[in-house]
Protein backbone atom coordinates (compact mmCIF):
# COMPACT_ATOMS: atom_id res chain seq x y z
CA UNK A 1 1.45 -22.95 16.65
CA UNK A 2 1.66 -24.51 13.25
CA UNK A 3 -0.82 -24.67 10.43
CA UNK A 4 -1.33 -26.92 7.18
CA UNK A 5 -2.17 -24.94 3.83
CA UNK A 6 -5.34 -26.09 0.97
CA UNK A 7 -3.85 -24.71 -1.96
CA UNK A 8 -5.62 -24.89 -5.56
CA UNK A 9 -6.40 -23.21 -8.44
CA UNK A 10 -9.40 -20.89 -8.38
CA UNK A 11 -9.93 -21.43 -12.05
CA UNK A 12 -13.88 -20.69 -12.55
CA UNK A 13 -15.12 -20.89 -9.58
CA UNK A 14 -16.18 -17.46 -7.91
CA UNK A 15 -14.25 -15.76 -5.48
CA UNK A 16 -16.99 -15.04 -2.89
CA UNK A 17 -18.29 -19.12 -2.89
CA UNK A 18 -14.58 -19.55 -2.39
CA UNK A 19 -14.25 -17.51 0.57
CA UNK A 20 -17.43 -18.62 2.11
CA UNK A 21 -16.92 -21.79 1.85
CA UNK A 22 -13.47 -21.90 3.22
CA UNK A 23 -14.45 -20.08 5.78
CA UNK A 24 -17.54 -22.46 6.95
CA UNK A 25 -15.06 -24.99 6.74
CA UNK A 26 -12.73 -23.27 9.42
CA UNK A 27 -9.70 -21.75 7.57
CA UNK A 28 -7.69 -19.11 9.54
CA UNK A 29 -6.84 -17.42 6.56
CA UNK A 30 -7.70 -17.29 2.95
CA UNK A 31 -4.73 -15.87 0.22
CA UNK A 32 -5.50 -14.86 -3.38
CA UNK A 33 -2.49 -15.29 -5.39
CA UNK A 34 -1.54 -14.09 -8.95
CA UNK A 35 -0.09 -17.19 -10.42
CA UNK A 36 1.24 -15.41 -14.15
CA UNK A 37 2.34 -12.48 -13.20
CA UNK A 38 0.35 -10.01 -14.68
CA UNK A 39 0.30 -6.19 -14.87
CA UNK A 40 -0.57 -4.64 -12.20
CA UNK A 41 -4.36 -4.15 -10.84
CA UNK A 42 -6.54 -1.26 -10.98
CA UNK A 43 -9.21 -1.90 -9.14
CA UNK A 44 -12.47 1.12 -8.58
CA UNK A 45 -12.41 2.17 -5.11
CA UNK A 46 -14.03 -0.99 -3.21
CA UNK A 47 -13.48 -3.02 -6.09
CA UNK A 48 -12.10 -6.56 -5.84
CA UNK A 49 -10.80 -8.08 -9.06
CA UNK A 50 -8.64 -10.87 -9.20
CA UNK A 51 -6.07 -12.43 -12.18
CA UNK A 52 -7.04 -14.62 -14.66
CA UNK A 53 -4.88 -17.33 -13.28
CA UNK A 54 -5.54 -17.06 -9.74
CA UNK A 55 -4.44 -19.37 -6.81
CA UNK A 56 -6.29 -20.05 -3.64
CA UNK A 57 -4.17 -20.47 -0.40
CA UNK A 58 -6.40 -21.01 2.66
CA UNK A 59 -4.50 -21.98 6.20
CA UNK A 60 -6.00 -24.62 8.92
CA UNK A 61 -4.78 -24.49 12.48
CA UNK A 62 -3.24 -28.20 12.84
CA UNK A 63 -5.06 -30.83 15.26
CA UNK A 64 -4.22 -33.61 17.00
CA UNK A 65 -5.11 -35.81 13.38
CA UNK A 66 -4.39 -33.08 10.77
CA UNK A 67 -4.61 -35.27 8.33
CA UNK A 68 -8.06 -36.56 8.90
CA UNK A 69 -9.52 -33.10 9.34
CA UNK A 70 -7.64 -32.30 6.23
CA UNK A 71 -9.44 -34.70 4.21
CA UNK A 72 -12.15 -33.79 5.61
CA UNK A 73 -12.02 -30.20 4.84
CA UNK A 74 -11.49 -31.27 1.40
CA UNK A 75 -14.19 -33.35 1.08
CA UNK A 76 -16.74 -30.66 2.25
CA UNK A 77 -15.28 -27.87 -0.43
CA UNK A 78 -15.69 -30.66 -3.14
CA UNK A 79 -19.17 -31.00 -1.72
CA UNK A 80 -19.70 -26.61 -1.97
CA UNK A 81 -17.38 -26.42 -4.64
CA UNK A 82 -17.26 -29.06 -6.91
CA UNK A 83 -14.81 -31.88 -7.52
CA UNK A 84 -12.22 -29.52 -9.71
CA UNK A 85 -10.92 -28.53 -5.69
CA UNK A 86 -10.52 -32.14 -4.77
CA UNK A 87 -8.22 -33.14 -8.58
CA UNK A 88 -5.73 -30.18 -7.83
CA UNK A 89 -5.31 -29.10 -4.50
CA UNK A 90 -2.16 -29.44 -2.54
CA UNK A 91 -1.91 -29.76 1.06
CA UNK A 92 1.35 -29.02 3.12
CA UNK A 93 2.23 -28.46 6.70
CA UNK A 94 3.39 -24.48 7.29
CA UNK A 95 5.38 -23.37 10.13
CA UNK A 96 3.55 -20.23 11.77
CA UNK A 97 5.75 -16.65 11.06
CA UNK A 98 5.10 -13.42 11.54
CA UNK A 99 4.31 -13.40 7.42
CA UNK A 100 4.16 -10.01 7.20
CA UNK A 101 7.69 -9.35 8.77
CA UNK A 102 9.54 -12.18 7.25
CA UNK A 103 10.48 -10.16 4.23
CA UNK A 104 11.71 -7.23 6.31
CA UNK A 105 14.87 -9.00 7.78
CA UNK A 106 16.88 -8.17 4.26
CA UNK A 107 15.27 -4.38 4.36
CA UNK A 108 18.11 -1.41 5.00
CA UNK A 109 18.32 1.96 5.40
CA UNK A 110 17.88 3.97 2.66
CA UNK A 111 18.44 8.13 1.50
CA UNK A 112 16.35 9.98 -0.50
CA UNK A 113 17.20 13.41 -2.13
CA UNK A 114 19.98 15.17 -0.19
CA UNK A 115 18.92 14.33 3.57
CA UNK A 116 15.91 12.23 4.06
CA UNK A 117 16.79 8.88 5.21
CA UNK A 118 13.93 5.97 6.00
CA UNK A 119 15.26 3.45 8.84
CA UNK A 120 14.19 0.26 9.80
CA UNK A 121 12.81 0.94 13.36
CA UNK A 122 15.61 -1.69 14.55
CA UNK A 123 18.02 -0.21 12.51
CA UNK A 124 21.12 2.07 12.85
CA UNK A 125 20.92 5.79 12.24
CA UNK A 126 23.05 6.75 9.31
CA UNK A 127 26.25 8.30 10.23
CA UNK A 128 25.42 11.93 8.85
CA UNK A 129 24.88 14.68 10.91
CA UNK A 130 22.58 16.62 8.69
CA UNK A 131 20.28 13.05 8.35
CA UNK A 132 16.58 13.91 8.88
CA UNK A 133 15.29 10.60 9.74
CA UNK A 134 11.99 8.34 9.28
CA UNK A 135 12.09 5.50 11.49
CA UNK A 136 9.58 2.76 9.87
CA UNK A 137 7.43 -0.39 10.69
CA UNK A 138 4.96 -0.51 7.92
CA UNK A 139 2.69 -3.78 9.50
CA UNK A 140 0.03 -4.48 7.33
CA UNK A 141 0.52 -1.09 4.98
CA UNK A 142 2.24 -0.52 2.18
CA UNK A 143 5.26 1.79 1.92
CA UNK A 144 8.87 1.46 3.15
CA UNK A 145 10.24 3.03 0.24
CA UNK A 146 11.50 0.23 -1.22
CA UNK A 147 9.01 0.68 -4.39
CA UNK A 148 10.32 2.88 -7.21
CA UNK A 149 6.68 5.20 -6.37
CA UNK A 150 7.51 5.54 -3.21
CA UNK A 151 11.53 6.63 -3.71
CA UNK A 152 10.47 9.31 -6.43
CA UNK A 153 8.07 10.99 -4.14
CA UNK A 154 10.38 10.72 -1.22
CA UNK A 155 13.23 12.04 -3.65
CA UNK A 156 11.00 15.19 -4.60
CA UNK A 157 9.46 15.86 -1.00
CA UNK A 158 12.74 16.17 -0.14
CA UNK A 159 13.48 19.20 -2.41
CA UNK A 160 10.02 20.91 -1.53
CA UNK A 161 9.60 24.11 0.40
CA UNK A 162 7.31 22.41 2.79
CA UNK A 163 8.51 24.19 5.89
CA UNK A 164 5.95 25.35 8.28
CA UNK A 165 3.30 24.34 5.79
CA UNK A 166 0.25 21.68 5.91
CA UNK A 167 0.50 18.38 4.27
CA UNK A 168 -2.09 15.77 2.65
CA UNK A 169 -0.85 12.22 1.87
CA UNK A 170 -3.56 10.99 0.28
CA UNK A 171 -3.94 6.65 0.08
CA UNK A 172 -1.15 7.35 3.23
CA UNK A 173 -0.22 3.26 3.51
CA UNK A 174 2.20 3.43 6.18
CA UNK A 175 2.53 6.77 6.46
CA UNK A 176 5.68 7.30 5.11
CA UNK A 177 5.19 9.88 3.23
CA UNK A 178 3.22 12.06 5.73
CA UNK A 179 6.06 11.28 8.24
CA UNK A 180 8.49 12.42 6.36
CA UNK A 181 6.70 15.86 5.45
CA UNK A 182 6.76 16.72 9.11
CA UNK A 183 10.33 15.42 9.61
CA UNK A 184 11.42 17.49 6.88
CA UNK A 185 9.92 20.72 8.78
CA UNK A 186 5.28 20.56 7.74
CA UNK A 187 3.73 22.03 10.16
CA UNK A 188 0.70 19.17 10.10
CA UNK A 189 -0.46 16.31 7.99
CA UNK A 190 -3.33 14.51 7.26
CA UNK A 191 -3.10 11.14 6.43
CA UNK A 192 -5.94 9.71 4.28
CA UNK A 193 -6.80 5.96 3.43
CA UNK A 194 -9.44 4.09 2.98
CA UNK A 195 -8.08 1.11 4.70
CA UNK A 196 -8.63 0.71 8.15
CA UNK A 197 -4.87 -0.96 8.51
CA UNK A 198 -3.13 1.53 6.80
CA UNK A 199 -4.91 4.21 9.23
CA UNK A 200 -3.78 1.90 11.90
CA UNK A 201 0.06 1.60 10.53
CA UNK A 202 0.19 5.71 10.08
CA UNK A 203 -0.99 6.39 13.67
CA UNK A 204 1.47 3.75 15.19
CA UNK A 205 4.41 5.39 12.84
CA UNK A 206 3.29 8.75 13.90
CA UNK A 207 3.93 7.84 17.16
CA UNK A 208 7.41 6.27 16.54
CA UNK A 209 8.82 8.96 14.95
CA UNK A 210 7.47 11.17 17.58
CA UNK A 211 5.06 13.33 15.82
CA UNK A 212 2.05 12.05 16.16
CA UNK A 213 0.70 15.69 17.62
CA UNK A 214 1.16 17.06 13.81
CA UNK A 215 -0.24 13.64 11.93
CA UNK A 216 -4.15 13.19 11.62
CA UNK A 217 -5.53 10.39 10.44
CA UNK A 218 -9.36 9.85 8.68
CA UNK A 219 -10.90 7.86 5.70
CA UNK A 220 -12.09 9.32 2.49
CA UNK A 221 -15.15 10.60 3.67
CA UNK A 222 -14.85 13.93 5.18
CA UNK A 223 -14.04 17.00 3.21
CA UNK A 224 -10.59 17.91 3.00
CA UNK A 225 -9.14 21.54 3.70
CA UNK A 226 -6.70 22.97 0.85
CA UNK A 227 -2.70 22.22 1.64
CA UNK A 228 0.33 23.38 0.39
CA UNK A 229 1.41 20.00 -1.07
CA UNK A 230 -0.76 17.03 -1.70
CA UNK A 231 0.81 13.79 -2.37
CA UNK A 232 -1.22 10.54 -3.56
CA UNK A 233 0.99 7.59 -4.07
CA UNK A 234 -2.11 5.45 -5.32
CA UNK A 235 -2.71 3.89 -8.82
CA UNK A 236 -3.67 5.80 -12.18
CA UNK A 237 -7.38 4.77 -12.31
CA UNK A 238 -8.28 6.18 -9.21
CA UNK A 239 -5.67 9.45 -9.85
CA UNK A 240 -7.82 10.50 -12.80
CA UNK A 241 -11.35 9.56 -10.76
CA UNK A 242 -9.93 11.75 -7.78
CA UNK A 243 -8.84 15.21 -9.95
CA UNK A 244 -11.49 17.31 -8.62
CA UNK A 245 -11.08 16.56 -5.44
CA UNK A 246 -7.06 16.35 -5.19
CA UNK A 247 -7.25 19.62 -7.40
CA UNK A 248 -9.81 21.17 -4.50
CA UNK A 249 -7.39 19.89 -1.70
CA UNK A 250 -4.16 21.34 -3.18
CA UNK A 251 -4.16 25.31 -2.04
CA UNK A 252 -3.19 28.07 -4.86
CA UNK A 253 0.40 28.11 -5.68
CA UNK A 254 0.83 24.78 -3.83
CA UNK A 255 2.87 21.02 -4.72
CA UNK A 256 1.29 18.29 -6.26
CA UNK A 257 3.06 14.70 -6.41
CA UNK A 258 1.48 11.81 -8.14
CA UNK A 259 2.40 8.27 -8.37
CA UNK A 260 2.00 4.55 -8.64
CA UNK A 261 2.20 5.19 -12.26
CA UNK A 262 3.88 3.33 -15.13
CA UNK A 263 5.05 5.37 -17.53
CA UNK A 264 2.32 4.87 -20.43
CA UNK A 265 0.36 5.97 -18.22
CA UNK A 266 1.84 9.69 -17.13
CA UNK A 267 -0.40 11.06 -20.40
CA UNK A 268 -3.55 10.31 -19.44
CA UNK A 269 -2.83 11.54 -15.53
CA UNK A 270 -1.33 14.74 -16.50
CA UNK A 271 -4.56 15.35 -18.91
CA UNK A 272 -6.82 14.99 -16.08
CA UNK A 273 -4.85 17.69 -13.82
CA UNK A 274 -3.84 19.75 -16.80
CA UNK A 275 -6.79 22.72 -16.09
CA UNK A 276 -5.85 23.35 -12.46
CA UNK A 277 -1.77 22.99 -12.45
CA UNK A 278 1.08 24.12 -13.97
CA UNK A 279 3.60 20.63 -15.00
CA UNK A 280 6.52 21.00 -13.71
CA UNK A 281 7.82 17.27 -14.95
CA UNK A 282 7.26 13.95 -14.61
CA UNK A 283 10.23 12.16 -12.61
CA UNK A 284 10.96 8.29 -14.04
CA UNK A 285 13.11 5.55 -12.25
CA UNK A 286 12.18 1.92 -13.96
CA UNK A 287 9.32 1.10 -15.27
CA UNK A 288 7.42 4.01 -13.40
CA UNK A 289 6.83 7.67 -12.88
CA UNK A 290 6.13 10.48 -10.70
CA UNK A 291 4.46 13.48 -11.87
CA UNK A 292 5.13 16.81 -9.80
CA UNK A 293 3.49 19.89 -10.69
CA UNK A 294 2.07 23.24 -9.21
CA UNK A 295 -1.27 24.40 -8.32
CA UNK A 296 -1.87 27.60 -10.98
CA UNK A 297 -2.17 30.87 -8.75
């Protein structure tokens, strides 16, 4: 199957009216895109906000006269949207993919700490006996450990007493992290996220790794019960939002790993967690950090 692709600027025109009328005009699939390459996002829980230089991508299946029902298409948005679509959009044909596996055919196994490796689930095992391996197909979710985040926490899970002990991953993504807890000897994890995807992604890599009786999955609405180590690879926003409740879900004397942080922003974290845990340090690799600290007795 093959598509064509209405690309244009969003420029001042709202999101939503975008969407909707893309949408009513029968696009498969509608892309935001940053087109300046600005900081990262930190959006509110359920919060959509977009860059200031945005780009619109939406995909139409292709017809027997593509071109027709391309201008077609066009004409109706400049009809719901105005003319600004119609004076700088771009159409182009697109050969279907499996998008969100194309850039996964470069990805290679990697080691984290002194043992924990993360494998392609195609790949080869590592040639070390003492290997404890994660064997990953993230989907739709984020996390392969690719991201400097992700590496620090998997670098300090690694070193963490977690034997025989329970687990939260908290904003789980693929479920890497969770995985890995059990792999490296937790008794149980549950795996929290508000997307229904990355729920989706864990469960699946649960069950590819083969310990899907120890991983539980649920959104952010029930209560959570207290856990040796919490881990919430999220964004710094939302870190300092959740503190009372990450605080309440990590048990007395237990691990606590935060990330998706830069590095200006470790302060203002730490601050927010400062009552309930002891710092331990804040672990750096780039232009980011991972703060790991201990729940006071």
């Amino acid at each position: 199957m093959t598509f064509y692709e209405i690309e244009f600027p969003l420029a001042a025109l709202e999101s939503d009216a975008v969407e909707a009328a893309l949408m009513e005009a029968g696009a498969s699939s509608i892309t935001f895109v940053d087109r300046a390459d600005e900081p990262i996002l930190e959006p509110k829980p359920g919060e959509i906000r977009l860059w200031s230089d945005t780009l619109v991508r939406a995909l139409f299946q292709e017809s027997a006269d593509s071109t027709r029902d391309a201008l077609k298409n066009l004409m109706q948005l400049s009809s719901s949207l105005g003319k600004h679509v119609t004076e700088t959009a771009r159409v182009r044909a697109v050969e279907d993919q499996a998008w969100e596996r194309v850039w996964l055919k470069d990805w290679n196994s990697m080691r984290f700490g002194r043992r924990l490796w993360v494998v392609p689930s195609s790949g080869e095992l590592p040639q070390d006996p003492d290997a404890v391996v994660v064997r990953l197909d993230p989907g739709l979710a984020f996390g392969t450990g690719t991201h400097p985040t992700t590496a620090l926490c998997l670098q300090i899970l690694d070193s963490l007493p977690v034997q025989g002990r329970s687990v939260i991953d908290y904003g789980c993504g693929s479920g890497i992290l969770g995985i890995a807890a059990i792999k490296l000897g937790a008794s149980a994890v549950v795996a929290v996220d508000i997307d229904e995807q990355a729920l989706l992604a864990t469960r699946d890599n649960a069950i590819r790794n083969q310990v899907s009786d120890r991983v539980s999955v649920q959104n952010i609405h029930p209560p959570l019960k207290p856990a040796y180590c919490v881990m919430a690879n999220i964004l710094a926003g939302p870190l300092v939002e959740l503190a009372p409740l990450l605080t309440a879900a990590c048990a007395p004397g237990g691990y606590l790993l935060l990330s998706g942080l830069l590095k200006q922003q470790a302060y203002e974290v730490k601050a927010a967690y400062s009552a309930g845990f002891d710092m331990v340090q804040v672990t750096e690799r780039d232009d980011w950090c991972c703060i790991y600290a201990r729940r006071a007795s």
